[in-house]
C-alpha atoms as a PDB file:
ATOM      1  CA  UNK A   1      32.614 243.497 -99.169  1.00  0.00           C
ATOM      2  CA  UNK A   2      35.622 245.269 -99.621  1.00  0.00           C
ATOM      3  CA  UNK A   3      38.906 242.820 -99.635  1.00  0.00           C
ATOM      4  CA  UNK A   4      36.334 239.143-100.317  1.00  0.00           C
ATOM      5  CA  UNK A   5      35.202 237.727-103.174  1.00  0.00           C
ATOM      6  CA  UNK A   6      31.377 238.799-104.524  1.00  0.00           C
ATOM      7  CA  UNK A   7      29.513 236.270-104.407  1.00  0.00           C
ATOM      8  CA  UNK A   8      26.709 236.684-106.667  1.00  0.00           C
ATOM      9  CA  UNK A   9      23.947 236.178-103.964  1.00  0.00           C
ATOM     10  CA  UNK A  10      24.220 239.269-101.421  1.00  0.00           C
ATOM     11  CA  UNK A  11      23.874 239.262 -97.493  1.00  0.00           C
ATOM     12  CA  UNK A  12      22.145 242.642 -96.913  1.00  0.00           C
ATOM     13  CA  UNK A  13      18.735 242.386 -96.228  1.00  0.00           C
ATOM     14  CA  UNK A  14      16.431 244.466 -97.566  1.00  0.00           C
ATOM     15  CA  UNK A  15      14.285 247.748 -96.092  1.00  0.00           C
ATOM     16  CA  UNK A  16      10.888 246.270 -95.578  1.00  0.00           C
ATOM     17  CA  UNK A  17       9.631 250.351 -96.550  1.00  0.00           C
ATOM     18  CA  UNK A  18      11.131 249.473-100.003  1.00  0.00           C
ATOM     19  CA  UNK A  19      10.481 245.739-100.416  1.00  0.00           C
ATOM     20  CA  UNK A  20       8.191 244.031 -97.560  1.00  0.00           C
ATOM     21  CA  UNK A  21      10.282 240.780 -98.327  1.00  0.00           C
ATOM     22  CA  UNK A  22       9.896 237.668 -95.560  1.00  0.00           C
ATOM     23  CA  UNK A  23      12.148 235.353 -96.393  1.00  0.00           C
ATOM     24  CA  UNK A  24      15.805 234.145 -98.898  1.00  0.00           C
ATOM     25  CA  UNK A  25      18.558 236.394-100.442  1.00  0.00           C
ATOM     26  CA  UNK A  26      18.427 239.013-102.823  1.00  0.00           C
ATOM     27  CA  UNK A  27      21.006 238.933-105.826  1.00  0.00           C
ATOM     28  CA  UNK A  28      23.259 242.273-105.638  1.00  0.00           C
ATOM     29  CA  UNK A  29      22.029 243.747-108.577  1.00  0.00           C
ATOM     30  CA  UNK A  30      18.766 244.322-106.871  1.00  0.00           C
ATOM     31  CA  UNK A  31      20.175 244.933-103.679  1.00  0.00           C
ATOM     32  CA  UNK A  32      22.221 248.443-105.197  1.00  0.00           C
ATOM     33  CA  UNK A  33      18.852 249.088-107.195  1.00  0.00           C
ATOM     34  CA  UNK A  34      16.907 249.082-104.020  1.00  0.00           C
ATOM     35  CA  UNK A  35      19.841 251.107-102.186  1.00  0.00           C
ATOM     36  CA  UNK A  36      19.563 253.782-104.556  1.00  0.00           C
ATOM     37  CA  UNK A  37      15.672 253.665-104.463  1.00  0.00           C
ATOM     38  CA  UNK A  38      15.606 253.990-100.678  1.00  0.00           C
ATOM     39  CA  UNK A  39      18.121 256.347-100.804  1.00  0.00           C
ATOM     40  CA  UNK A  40      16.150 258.629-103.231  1.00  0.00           C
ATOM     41  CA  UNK A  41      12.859 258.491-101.164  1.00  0.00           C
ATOM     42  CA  UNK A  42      14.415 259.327 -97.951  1.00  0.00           C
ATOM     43  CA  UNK A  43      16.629 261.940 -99.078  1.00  0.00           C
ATOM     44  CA  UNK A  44      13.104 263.286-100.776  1.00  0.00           C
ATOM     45  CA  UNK A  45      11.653 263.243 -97.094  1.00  0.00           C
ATOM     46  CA  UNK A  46      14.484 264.618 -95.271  1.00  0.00           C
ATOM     47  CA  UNK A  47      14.785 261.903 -93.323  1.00  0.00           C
ATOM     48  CA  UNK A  48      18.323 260.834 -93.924  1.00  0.00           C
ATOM     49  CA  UNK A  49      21.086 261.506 -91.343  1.00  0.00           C
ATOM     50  CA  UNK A  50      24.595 263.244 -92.538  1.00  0.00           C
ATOM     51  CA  UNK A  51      26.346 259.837 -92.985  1.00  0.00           C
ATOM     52  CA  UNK A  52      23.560 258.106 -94.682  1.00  0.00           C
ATOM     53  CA  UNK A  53      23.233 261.261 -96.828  1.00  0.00           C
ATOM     54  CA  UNK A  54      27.133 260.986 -97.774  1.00  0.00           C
ATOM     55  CA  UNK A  55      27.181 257.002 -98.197  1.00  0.00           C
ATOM     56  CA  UNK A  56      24.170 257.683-100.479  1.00  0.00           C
ATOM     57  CA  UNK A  57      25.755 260.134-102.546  1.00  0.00           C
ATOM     58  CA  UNK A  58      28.717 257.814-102.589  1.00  0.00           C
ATOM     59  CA  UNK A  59      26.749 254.845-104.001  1.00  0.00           C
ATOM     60  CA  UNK A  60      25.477 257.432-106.320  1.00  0.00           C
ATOM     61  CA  UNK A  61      28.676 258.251-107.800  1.00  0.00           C
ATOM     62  CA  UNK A  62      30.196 254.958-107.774  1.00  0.00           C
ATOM     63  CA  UNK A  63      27.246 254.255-110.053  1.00  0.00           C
ATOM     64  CA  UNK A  64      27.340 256.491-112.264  1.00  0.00           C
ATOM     65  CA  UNK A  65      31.473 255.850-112.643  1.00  0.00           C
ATOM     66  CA  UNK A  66      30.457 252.588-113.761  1.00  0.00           C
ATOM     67  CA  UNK A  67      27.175 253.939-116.255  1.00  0.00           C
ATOM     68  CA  UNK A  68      29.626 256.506-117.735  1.00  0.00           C
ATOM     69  CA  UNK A  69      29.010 256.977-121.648  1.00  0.00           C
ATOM     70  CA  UNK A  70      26.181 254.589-121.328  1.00  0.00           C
ATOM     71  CA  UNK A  71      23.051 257.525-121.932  1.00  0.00           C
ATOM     72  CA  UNK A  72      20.145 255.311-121.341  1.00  0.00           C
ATOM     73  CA  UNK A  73      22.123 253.894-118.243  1.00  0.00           C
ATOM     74  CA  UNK A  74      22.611 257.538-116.352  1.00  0.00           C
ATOM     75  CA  UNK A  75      19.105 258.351-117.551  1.00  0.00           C
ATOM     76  CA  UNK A  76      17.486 255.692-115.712  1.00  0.00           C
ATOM     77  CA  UNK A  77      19.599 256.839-112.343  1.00  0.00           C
ATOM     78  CA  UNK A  78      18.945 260.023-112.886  1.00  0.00           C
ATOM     79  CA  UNK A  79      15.654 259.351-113.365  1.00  0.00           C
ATOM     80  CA  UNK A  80      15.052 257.686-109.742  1.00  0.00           C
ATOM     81  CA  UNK A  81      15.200 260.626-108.328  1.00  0.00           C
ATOM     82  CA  UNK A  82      11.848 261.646-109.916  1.00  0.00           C
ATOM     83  CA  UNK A  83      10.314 258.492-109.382  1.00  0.00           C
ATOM     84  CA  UNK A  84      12.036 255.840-107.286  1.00  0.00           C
ATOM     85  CA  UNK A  85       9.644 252.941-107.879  1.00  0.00           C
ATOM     86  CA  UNK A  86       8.960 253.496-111.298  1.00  0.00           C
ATOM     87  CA  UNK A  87      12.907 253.591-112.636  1.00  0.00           C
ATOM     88  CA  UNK A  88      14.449 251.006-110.145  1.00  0.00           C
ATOM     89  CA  UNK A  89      13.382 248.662-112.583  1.00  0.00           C
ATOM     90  CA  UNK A  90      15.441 249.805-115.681  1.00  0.00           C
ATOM     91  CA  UNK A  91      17.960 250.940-112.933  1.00  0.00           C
ATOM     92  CA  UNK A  92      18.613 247.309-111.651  1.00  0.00           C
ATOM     93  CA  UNK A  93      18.357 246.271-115.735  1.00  0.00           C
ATOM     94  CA  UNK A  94      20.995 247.919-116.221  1.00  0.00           C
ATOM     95  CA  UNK A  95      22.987 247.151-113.288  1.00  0.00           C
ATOM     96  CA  UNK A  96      22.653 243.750-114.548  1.00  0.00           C
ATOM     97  CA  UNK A  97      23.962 244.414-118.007  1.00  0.00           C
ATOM     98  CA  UNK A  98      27.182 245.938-116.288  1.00  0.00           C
ATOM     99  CA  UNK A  99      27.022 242.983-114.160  1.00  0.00           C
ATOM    100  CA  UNK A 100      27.571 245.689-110.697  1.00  0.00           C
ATOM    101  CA  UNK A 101      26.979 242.899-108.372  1.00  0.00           C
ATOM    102  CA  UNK A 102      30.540 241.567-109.250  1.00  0.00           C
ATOM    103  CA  UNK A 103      31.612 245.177-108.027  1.00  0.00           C
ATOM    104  CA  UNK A 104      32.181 244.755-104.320  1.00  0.00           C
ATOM    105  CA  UNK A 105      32.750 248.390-103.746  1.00  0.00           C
ATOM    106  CA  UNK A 106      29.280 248.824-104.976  1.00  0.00           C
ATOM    107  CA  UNK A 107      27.910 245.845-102.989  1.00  0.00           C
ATOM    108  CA  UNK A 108      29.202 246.267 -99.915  1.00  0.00           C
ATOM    109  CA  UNK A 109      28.170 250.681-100.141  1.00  0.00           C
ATOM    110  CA  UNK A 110      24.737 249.196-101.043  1.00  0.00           C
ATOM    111  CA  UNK A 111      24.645 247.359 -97.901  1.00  0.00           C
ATOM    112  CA  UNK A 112      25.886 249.966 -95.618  1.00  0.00           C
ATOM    113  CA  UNK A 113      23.320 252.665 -97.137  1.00  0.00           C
ATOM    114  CA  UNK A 114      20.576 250.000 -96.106  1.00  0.00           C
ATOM    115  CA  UNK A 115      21.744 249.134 -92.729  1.00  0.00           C
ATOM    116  CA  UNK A 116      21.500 252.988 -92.135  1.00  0.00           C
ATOM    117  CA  UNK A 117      18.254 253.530 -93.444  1.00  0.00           C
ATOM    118  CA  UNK A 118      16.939 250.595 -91.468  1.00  0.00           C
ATOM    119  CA  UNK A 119      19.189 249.163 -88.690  1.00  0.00           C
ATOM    120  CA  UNK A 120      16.129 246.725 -87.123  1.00  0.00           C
ATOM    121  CA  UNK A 121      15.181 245.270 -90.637  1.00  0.00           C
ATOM    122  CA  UNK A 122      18.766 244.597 -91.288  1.00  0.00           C
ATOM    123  CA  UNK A 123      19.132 243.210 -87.686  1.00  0.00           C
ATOM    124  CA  UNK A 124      16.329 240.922 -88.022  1.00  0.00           C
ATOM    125  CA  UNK A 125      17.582 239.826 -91.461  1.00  0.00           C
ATOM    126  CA  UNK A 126      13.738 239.272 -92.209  1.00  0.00           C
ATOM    127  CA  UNK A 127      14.231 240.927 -95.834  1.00  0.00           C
ATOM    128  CA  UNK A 128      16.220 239.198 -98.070  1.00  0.00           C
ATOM    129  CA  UNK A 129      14.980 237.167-101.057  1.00  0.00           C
ATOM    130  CA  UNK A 130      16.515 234.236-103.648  1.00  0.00           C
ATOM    131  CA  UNK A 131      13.739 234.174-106.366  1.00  0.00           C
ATOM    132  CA  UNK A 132      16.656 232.578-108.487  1.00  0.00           C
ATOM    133  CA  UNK A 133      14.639 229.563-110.779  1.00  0.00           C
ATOM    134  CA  UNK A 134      11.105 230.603-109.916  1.00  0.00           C
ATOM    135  CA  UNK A 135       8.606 231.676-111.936  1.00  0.00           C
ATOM    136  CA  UNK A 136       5.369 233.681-111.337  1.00  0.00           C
ATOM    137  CA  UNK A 137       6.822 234.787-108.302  1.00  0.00           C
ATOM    138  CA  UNK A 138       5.380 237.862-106.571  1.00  0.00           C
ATOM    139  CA  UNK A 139       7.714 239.378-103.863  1.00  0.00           C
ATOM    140  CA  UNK A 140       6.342 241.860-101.588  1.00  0.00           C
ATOM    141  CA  UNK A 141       3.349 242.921 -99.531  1.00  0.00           C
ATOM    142  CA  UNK A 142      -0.108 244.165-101.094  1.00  0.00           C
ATOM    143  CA  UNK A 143       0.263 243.079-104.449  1.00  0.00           C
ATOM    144  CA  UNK A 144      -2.105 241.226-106.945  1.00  0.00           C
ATOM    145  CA  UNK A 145      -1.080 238.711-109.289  1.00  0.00           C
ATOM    146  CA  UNK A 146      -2.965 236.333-111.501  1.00  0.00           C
ATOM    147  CA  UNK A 147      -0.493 233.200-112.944  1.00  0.00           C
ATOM    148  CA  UNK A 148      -2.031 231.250-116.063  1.00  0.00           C
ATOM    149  CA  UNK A 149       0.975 227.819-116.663  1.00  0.00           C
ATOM    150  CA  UNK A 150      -0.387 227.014-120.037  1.00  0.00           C
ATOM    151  CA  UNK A 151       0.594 223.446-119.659  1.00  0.00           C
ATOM    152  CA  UNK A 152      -0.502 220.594-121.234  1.00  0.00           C
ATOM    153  CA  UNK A 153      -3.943 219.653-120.338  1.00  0.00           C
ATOM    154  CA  UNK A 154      -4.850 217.163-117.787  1.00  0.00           C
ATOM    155  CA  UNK A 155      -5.429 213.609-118.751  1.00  0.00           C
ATOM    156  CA  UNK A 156      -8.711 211.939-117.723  1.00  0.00           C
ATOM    157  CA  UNK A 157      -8.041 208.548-116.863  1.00  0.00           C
END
């Protein structure tokens, strides 16, 4: 937030249309990737009102300021557009290697954009997630996931 100190765990929940998170924080590197991908998908369906359209375009550029000379950085964005979920992965990566979420310009833009796109999700606060430590950790609604914790085996006493 413009003016305070980034914390590296944001306070922006997340659109359930992008995530389908229940519960915990999401760090801010995720939080611009899944701006940018829920900005990309509704500006793809129209859906998007003027200011959302300009603080999208805005979180855009602020980006790409900051991926500047970095080729497979502005590929990935530019790439989202395509295909939202299938680059916000390599977007966030490399959000992460820039370390973004210390940017809060970029934190706090990433937060309006998804208050915009969905004002009773960020109301409720039901979307953020802290997965920070965990392992085999699915987030998200519909998915399948098979874990295998090759530990050592059990001891029969």
């Amino acid at each position: 937030m413009p003016g305070s100190s980034t914390s590296r765990e944001a306070q922006a929940p997340l659109p359930a249309a992008v995530v389908g998170c229940d519960a915990g924080t999401v760090d801010p590197e995720a939080l611009i990737a899944t701006a940018l991908a829920a900005g990309s998908v509704a500006s793809s369906k129209g859906v998007m009102t003027s200011v959302a359209t300009d603080v999208y375009a805005g979180l855009k550029n602020l980006v790409l300021r900051r991926f500047r000379g970095q080729p497979a950085a502005e590929a990935a964005l530019e790439r989202l557009d395509d295909d939202p979920e299938a680059w916000r992965t390599a977007v966030r990566a490399e959000l992460e290697r820039i370390r973004a979420g210390d940017d809060d310009q970029l934190v706090a833009s990433a937060q309006e954009l998804l208050a915009l796109l969905d004002a009773a999700g960020t109301e409720a606060g039901r979307y953020q997630v802290d997965a920070r430590g965990a392992q085999g950790v699915q987030i998200g609604d519909h998915g399948n996931q098979s874990n295998v914790f090759n530990g050592p085996p059990p001891t029969v006493g």
